[in-house]
Protein backbone atom coordinates (compact mmCIF):
# COMPACT_ATOMS: atom_id res chain seq x y z
CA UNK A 1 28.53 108.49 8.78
CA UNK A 2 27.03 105.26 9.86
CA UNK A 3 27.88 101.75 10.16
CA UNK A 4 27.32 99.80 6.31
CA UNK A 5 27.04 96.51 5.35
CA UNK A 6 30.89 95.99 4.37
CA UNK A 7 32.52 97.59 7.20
CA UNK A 8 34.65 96.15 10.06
CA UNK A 9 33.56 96.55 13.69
CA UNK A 10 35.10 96.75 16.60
CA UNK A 11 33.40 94.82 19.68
CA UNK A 12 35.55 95.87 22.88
CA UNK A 13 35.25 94.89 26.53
CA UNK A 14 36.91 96.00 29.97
CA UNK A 15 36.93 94.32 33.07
CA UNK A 16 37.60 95.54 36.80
CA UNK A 17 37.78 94.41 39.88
CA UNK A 18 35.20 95.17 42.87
CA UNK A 19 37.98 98.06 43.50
CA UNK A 20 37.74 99.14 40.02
CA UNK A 21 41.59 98.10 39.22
CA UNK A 22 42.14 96.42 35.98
CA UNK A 23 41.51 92.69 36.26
CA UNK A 24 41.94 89.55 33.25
CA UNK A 25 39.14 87.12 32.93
CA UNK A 26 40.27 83.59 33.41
CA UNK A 27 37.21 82.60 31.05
CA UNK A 28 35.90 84.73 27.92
CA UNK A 29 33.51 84.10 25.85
CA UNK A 30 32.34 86.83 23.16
CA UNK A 31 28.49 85.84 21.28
CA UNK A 32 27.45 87.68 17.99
CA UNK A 33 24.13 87.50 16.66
CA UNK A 34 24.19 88.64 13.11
CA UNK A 35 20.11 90.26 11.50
CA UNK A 36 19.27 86.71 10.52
CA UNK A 37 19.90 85.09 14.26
CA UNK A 38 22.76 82.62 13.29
CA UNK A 39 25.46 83.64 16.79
CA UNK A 40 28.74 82.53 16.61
CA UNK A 41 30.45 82.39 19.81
CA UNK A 42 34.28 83.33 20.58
CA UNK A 43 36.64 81.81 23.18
CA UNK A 44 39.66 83.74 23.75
CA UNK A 45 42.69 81.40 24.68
CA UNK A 46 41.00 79.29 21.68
CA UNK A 47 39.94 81.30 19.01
CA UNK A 48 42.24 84.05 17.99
CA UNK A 49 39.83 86.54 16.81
CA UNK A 50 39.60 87.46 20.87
CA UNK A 51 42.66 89.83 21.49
CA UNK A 52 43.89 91.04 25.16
CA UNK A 53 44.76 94.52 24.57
CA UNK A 54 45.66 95.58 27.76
CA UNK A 55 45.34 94.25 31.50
CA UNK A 56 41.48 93.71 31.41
CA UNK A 57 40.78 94.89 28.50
CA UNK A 58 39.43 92.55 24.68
CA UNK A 59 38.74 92.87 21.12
CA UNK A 60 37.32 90.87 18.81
CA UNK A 61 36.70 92.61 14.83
CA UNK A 62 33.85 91.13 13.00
CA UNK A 63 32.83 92.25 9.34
CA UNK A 64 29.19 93.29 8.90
CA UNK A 65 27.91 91.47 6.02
CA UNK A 66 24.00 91.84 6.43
CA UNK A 67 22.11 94.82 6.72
CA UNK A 68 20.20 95.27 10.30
CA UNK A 69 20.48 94.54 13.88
CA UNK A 70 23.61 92.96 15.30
CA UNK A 71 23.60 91.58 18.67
CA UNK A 72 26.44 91.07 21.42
CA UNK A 73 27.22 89.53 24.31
CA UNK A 74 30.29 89.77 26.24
CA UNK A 75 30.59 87.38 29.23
CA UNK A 76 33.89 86.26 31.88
CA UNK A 77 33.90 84.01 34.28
CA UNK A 78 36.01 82.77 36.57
CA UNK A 79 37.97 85.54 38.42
CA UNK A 80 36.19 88.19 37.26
CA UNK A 81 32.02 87.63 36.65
CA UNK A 82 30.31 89.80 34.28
CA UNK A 83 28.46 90.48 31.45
CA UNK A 84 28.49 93.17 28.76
CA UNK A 85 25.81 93.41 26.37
CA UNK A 86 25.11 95.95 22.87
CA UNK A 87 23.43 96.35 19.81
CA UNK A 88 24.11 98.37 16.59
CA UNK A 89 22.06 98.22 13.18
CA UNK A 90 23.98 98.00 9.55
CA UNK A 91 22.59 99.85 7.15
CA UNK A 92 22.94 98.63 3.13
CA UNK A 93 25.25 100.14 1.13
CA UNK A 94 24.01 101.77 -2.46
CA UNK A 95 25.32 98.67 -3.97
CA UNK A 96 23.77 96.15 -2.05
């Protein structure tokens, strides 16, 4: 089963230290491009659509609502610098 227009997705990220413990960012940022290009950008501490699951570890949920490529980009700053980076394609559903 794949991933339809219509259908939540999960976008999660994990952070370590050099030592590979569990660290929190002090600065988050979370990017989505949706098919079309428009990228909305996600600030946890501000916008509540970033959740801290765990020691190092975020969510954000986004609902696919076009059909094609999706785009992310998961960077922190600050005590912990790094970057995460995916893509997954939406297919249309038979009644779209």
């Amino acid at each position: 089963m794949g991933t339809n227009v219509g259908d939540m997705r999960r976008i999660t990220a994990s952070f370590t230290d050099i030592d590979g413990d569990p660290i929190d960012s002090s600065g988050l940022t979370i990017s989505i491009k949706n098919p079309t290009g428009d990228t909305t950008a996600y600030v946890y501490g501000v916008d509540e659509e970033v959740v801290r699951d765990s020691l190092g570890v975020y969510h954000i949920d986004t609902l696919l609502d076009e059909a094609g490529i999706w785009r992310y980009n998961v960077t922190s700053t600050g005590t912990v610098a790094a970057v995460e980076e995916g893509s997954f394609n939406v297919s249309s559903n038979i009644f779209s």
